[in-house]
C-alpha atoms as a PDB file:
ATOM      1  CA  UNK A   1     144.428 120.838 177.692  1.00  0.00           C
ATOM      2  CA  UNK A   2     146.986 117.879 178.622  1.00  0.00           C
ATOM      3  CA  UNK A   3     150.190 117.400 177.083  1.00  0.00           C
ATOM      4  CA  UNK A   4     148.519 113.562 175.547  1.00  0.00           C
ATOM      5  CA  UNK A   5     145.537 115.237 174.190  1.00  0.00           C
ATOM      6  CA  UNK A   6     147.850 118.441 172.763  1.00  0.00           C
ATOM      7  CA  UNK A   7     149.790 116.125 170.877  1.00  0.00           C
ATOM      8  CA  UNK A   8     147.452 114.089 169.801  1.00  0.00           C
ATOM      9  CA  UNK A   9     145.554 117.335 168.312  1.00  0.00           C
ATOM     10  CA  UNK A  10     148.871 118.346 166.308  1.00  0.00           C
ATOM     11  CA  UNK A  11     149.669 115.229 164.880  1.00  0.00           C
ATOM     12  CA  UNK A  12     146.870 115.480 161.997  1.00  0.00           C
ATOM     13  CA  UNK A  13     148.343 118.859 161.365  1.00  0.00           C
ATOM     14  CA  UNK A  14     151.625 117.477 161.396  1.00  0.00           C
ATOM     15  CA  UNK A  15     150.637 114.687 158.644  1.00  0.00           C
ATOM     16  CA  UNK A  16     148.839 117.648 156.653  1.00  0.00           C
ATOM     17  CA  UNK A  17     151.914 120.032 156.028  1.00  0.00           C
ATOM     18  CA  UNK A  18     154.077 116.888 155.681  1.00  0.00           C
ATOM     19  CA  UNK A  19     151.470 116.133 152.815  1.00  0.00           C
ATOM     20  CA  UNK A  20     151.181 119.383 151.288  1.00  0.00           C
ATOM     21  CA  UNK A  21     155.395 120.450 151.668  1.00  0.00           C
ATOM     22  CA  UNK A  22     157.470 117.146 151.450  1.00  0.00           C
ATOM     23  CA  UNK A  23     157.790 115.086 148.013  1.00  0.00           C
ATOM     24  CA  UNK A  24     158.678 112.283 150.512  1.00  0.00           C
ATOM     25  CA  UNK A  25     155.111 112.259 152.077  1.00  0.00           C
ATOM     26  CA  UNK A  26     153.878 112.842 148.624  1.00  0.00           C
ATOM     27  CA  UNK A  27     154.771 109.838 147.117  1.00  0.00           C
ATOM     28  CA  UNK A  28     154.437 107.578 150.272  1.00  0.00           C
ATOM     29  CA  UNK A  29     150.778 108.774 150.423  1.00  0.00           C
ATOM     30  CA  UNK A  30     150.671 107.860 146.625  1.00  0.00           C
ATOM     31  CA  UNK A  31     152.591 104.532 147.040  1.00  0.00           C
ATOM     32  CA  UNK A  32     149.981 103.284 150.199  1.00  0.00           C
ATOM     33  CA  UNK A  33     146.803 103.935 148.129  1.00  0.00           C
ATOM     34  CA  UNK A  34     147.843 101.284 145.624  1.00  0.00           C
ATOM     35  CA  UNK A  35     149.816  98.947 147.464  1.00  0.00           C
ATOM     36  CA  UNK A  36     147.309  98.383 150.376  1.00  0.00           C
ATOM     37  CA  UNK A  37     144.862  98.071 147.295  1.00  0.00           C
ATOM     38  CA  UNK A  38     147.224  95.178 145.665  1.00  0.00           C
ATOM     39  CA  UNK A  39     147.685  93.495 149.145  1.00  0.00           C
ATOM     40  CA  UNK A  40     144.020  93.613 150.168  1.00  0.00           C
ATOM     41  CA  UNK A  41     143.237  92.052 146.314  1.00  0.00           C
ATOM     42  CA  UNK A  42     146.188  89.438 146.680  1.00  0.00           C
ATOM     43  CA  UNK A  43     145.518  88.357 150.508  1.00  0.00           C
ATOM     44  CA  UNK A  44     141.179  88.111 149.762  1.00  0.00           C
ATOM     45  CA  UNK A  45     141.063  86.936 146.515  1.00  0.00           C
ATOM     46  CA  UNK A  46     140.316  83.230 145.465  1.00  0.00           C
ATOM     47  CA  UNK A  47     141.796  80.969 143.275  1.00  0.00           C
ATOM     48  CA  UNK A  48     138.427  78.933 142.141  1.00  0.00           C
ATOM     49  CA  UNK A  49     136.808  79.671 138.564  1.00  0.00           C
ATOM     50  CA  UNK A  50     133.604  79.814 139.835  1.00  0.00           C
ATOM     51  CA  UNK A  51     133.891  82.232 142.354  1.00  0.00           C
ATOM     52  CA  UNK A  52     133.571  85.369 139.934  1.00  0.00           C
ATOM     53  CA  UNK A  53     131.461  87.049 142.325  1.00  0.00           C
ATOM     54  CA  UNK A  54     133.422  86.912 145.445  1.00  0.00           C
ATOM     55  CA  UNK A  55     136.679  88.260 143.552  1.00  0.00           C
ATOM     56  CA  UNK A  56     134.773  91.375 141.875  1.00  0.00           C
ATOM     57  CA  UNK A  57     133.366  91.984 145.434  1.00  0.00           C
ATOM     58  CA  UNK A  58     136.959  91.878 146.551  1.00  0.00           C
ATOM     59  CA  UNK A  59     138.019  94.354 143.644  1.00  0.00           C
ATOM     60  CA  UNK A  60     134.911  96.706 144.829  1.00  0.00           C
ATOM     61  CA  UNK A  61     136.136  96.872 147.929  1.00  0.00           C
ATOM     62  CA  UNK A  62     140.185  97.552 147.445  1.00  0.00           C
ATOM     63  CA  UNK A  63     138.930 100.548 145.871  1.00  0.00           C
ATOM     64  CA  UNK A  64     136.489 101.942 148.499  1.00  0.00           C
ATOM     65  CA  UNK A  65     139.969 101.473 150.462  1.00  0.00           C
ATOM     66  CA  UNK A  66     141.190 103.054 147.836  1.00  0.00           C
ATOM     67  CA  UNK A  67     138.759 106.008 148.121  1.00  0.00           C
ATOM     68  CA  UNK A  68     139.023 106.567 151.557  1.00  0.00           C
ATOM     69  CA  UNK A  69     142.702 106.683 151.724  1.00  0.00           C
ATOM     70  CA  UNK A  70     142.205 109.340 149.173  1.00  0.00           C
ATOM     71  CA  UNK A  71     139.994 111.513 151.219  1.00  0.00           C
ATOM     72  CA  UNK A  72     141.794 111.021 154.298  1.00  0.00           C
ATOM     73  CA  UNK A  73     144.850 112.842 152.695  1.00  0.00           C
ATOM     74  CA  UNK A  74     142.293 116.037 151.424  1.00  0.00           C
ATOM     75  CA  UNK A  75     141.096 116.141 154.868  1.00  0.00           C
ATOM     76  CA  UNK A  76     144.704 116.227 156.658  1.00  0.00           C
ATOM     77  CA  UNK A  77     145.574 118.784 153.924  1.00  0.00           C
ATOM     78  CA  UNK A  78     142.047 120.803 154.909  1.00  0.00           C
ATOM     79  CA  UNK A  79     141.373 121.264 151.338  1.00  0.00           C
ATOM     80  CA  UNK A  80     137.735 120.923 149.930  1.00  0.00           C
ATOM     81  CA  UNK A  81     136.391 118.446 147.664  1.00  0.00           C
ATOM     82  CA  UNK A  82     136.643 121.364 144.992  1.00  0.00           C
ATOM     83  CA  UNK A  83     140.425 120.859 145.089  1.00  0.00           C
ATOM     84  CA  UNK A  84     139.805 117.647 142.917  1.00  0.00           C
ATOM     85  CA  UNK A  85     136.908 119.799 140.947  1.00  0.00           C
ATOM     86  CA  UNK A  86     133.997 118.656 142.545  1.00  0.00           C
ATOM     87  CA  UNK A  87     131.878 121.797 142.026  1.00  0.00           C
ATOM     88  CA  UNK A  88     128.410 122.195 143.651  1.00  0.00           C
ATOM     89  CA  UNK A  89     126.781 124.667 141.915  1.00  0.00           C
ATOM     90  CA  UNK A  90     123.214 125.687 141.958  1.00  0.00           C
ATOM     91  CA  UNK A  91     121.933 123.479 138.912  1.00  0.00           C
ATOM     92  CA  UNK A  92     119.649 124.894 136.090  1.00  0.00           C
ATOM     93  CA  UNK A  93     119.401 123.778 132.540  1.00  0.00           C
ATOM     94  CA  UNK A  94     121.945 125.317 130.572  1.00  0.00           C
ATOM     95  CA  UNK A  95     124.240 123.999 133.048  1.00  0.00           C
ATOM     96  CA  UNK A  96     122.693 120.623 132.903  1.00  0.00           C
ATOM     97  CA  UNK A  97     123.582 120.909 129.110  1.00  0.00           C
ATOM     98  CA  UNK A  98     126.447 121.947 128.996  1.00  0.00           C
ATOM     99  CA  UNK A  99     127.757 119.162 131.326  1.00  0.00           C
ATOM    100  CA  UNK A 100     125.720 116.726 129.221  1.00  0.00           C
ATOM    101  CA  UNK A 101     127.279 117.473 125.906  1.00  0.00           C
ATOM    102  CA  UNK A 102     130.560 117.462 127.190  1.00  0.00           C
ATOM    103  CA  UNK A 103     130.649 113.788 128.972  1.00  0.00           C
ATOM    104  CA  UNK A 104     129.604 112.946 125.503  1.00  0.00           C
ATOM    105  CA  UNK A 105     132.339 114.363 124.061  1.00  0.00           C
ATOM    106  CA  UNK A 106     134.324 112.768 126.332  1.00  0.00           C
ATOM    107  CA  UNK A 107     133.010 109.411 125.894  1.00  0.00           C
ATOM    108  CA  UNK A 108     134.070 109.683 122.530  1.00  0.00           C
ATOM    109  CA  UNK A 109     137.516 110.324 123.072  1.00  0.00           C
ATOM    110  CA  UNK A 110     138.148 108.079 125.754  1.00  0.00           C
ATOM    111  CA  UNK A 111     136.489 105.165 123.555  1.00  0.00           C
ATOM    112  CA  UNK A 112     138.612 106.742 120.773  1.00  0.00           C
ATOM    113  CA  UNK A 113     141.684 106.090 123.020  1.00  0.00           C
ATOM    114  CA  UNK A 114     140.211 102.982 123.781  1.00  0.00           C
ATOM    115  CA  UNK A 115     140.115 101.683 120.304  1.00  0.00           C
ATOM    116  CA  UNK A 116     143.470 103.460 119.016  1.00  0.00           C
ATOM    117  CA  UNK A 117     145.086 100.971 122.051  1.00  0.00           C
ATOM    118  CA  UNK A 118     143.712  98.093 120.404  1.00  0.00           C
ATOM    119  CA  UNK A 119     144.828  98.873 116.556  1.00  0.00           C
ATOM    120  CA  UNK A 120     148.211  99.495 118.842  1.00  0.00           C
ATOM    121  CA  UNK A 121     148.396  96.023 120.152  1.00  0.00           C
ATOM    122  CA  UNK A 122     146.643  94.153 116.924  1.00  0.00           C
ATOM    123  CA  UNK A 123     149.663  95.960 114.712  1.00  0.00           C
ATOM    124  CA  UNK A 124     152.188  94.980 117.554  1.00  0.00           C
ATOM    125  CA  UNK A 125     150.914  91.358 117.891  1.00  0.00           C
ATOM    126  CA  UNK A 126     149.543  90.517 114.215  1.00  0.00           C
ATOM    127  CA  UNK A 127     146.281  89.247 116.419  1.00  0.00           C
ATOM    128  CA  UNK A 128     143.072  91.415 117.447  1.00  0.00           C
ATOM    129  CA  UNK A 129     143.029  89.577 120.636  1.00  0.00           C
ATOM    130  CA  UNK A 130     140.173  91.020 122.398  1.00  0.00           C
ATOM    131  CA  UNK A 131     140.492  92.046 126.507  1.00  0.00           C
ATOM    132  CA  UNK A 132     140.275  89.479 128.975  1.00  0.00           C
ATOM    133  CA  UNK A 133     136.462  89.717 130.491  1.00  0.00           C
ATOM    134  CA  UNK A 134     136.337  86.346 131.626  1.00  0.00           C
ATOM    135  CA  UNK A 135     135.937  87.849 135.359  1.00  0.00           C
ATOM    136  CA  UNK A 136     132.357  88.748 134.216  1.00  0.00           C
ATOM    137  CA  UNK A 137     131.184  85.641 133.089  1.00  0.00           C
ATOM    138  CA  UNK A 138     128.624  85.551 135.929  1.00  0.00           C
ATOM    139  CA  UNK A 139     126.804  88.661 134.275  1.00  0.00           C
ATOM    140  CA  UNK A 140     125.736  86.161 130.933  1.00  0.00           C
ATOM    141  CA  UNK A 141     122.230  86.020 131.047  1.00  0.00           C
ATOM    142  CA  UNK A 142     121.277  87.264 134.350  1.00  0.00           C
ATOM    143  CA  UNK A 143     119.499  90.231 134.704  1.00  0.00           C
ATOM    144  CA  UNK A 144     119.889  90.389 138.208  1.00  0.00           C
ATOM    145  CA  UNK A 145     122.764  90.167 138.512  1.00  0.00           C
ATOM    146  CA  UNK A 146     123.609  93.018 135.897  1.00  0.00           C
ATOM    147  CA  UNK A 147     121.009  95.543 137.789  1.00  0.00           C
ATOM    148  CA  UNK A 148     123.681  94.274 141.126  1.00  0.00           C
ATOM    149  CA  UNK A 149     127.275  95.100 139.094  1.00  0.00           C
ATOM    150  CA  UNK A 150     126.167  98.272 137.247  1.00  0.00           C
ATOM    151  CA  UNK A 151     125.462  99.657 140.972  1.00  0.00           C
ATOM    152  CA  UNK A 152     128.772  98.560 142.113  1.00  0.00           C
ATOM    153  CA  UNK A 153     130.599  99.754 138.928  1.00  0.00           C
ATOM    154  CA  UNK A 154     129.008 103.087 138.824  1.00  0.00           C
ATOM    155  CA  UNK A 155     130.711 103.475 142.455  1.00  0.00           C
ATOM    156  CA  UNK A 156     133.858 102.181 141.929  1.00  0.00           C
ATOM    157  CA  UNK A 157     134.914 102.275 138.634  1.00  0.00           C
ATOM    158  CA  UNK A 158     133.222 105.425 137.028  1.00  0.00           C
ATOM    159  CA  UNK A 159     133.149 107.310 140.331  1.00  0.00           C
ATOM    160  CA  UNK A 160     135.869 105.661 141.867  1.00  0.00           C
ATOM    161  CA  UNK A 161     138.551 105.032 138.888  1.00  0.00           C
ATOM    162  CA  UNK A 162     137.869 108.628 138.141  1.00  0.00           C
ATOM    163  CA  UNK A 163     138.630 110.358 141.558  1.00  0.00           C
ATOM    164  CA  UNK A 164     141.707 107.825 141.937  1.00  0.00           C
ATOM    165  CA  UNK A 165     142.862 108.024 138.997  1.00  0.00           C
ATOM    166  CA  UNK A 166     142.093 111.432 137.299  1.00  0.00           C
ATOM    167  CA  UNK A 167     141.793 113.447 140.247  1.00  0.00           C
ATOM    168  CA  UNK A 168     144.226 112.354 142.781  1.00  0.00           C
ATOM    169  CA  UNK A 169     146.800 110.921 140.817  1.00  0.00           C
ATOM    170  CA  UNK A 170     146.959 113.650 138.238  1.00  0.00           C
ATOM    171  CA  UNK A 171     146.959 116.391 141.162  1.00  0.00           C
ATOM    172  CA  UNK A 172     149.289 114.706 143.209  1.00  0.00           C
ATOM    173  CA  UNK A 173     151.965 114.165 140.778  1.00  0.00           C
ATOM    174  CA  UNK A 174     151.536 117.306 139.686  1.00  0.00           C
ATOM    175  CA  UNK A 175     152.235 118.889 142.896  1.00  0.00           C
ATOM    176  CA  UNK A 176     155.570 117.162 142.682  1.00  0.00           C
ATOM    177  CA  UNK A 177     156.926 119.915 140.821  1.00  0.00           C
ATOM    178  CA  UNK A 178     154.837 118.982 137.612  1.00  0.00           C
ATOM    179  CA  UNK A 179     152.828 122.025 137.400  1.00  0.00           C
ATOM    180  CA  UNK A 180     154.242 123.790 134.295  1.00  0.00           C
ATOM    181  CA  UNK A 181     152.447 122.424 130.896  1.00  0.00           C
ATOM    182  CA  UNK A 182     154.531 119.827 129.740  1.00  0.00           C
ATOM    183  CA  UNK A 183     154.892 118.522 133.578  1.00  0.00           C
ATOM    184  CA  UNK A 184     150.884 118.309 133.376  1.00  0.00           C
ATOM    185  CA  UNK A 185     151.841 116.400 129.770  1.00  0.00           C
ATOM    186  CA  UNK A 186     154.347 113.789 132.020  1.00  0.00           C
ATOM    187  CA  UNK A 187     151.585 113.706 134.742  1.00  0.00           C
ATOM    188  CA  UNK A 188     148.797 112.952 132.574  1.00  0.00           C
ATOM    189  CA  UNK A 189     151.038 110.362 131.006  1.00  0.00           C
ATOM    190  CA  UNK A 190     152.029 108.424 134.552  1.00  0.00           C
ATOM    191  CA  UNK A 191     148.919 108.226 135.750  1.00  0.00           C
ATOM    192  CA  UNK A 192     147.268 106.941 131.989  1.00  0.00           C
ATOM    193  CA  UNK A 193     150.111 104.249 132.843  1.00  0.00           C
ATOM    194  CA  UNK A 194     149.061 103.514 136.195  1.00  0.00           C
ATOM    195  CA  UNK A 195     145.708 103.373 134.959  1.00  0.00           C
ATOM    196  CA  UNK A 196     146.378 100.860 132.446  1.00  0.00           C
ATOM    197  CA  UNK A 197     147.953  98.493 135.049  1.00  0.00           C
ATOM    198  CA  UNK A 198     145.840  98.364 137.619  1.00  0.00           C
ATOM    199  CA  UNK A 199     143.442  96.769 134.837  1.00  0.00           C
ATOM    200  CA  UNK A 200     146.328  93.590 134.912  1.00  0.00           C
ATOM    201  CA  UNK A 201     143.680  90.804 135.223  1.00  0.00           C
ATOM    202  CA  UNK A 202     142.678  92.150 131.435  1.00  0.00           C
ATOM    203  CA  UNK A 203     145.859  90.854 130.198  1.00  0.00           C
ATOM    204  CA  UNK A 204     148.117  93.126 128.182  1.00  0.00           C
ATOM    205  CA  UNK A 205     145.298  93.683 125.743  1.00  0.00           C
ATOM    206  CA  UNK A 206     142.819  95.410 128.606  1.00  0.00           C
ATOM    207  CA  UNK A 207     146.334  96.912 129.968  1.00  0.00           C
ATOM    208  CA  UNK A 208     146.984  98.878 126.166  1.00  0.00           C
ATOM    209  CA  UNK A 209     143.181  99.868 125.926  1.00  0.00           C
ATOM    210  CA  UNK A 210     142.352 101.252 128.931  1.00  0.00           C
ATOM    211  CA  UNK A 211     146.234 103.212 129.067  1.00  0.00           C
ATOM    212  CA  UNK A 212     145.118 104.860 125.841  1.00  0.00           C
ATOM    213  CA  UNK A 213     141.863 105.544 127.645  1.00  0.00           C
ATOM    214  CA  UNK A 214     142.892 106.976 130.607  1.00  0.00           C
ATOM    215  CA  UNK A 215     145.279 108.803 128.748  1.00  0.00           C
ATOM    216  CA  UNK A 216     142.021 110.833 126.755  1.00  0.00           C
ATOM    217  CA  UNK A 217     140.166 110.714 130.566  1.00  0.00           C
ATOM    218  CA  UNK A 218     143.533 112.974 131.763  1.00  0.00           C
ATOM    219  CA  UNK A 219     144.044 115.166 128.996  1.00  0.00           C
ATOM    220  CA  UNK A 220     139.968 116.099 129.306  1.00  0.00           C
ATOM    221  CA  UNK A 221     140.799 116.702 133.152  1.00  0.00           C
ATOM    222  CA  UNK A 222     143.302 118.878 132.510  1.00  0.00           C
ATOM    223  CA  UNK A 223     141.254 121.052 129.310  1.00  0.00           C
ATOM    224  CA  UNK A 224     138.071 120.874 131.414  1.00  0.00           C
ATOM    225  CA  UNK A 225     139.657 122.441 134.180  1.00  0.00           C
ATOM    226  CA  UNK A 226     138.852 119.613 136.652  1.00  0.00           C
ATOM    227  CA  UNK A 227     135.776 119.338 135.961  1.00  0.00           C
ATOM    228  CA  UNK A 228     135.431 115.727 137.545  1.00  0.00           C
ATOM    229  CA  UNK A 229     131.585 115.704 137.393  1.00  0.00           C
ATOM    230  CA  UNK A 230     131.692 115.263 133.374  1.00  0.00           C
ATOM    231  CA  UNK A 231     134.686 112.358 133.415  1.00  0.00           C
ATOM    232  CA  UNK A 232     132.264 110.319 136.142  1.00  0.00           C
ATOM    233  CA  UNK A 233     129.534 110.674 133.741  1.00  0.00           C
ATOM    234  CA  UNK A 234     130.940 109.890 130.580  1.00  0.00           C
ATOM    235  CA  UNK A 235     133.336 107.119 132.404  1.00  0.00           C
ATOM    236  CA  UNK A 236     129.228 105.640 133.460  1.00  0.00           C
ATOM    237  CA  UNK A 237     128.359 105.675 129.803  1.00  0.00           C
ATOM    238  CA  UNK A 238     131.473 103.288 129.185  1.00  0.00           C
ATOM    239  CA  UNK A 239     130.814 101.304 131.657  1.00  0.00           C
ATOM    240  CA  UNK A 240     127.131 100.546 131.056  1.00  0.00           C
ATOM    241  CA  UNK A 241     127.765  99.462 127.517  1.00  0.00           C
ATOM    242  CA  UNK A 242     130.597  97.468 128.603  1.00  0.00           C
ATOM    243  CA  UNK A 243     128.401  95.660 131.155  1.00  0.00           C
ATOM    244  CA  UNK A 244     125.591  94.986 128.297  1.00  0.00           C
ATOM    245  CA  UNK A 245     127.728  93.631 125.603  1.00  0.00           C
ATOM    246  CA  UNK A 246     128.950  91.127 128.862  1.00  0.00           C
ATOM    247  CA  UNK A 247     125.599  90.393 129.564  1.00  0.00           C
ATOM    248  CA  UNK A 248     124.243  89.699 126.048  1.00  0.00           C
ATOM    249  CA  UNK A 249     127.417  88.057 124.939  1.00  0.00           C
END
């Protein structure tokens, strides 16, 4: 093997225990996922009302850059997708159940934590001022165009938003030296914040709700053991009423 190839082999394996040992990598591997995210949105996205369509398109795909940034540092780490809690376990009904009942558990507390952000910022405020959603306005009336968005949401916000934000952030933090319980508490909290504003184009209203709602979404991460699966399908349930009250409204 040459020297060029040799060192070219090692340098993956380099980047992996760099990853996995120093808090320095750590956080620069956290700090890239969101800031080539907020560039990508910044540098793509338009400034005209009517082009609704083209800037969720450009939100879509900041996270698939997102999302791939994310699995590039589990594969330089050679961990499995099971270090997130992605389980792939022979299904059979009591399973199925099981998994069922609790994404509708956890529904209800993240739209719990959804609402308790809202009686937050209604007390704070003295108004009930209700989350920016005018980026949806294309969705009013249009079937089609509903059918097109709950595809892309069910991506990149229930799966997406879930692995990024549950998943990654919550185990990378933690790996910081966050691992005891109350350093899972601080974790949880961070990434609820995170959470809360990368939802900026909300306003501070959608910034409140969905901080109290990620912070339910981490807290049933943690007691579920990482069980991912049920978060992506309860976060899916959120998101599909979400996108039907926009498209009756």
């Amino acid at each position: 093997m040459s020297l060029e190839k040799q060192g070219n082999n090692e340098t993956p394996i380099l980047l992996g225990k760099l990853l996995k040992t120093n808090n320095f990598a750590k956080i620069s591997e956290i700090v890239l996922v969101f800031l080539v995210a907020f560039v990508f949105i910044n540098v793509f996205k338009s400034d005209q009302e009517s082009d609704l369509l083209y800037n969720q398109a450009i939100i879509w795909f900041a996270n698939i850059i997102m999302l791939s940034i994310v699995f590039i540092g589990l594969k330089l780490r050679r961990q499995s997708l099971s270090h997130f809690g992605f389980s792939f376990k022979k299904f059979n009904w009591k399973f199925g159940l099981k998994t069922f009942l609790q994404s509708i558990l956890v529904f209800i507390l993240a739209v719990a934590g959804f609402i308790i952000g809202s009686i937050i910022m209604a007390n704070i405020t003295g108004i009930p001022e209700s989350s920016d959603m005018s980026g949806y306005d294309y969705l009013k009336n249009n079937i089609w165009m509903l059918f097109l968005t709950l595809g892309g949401v069910y991506i990149v916000s229930s799966f997406g938003e879930e692995v990024i934000y549950r998943a990654f952030l919550i185990n990378r933090i933690s790996e910081l030296g966050l691992s005891s319980k109350k350093g899972k508490i601080i974790t949880v909290i961070i990434s609820a914040a995170i959470f809360g504003l990368a939802h900026y184009n909300w306003g501070i209203m959608g910034i409140v709700q969905t901080g109290f709602m990620g912070l339910a979404l981490g807290f049933c991460y943690i007691y579920l053991k990482k069980r991912i699966w049920v978060l992506i399908i309860a976060h899916a349930y959120m998101d599909t009423i979400l996108m039907l009250q926009l498209y009756f409204s």
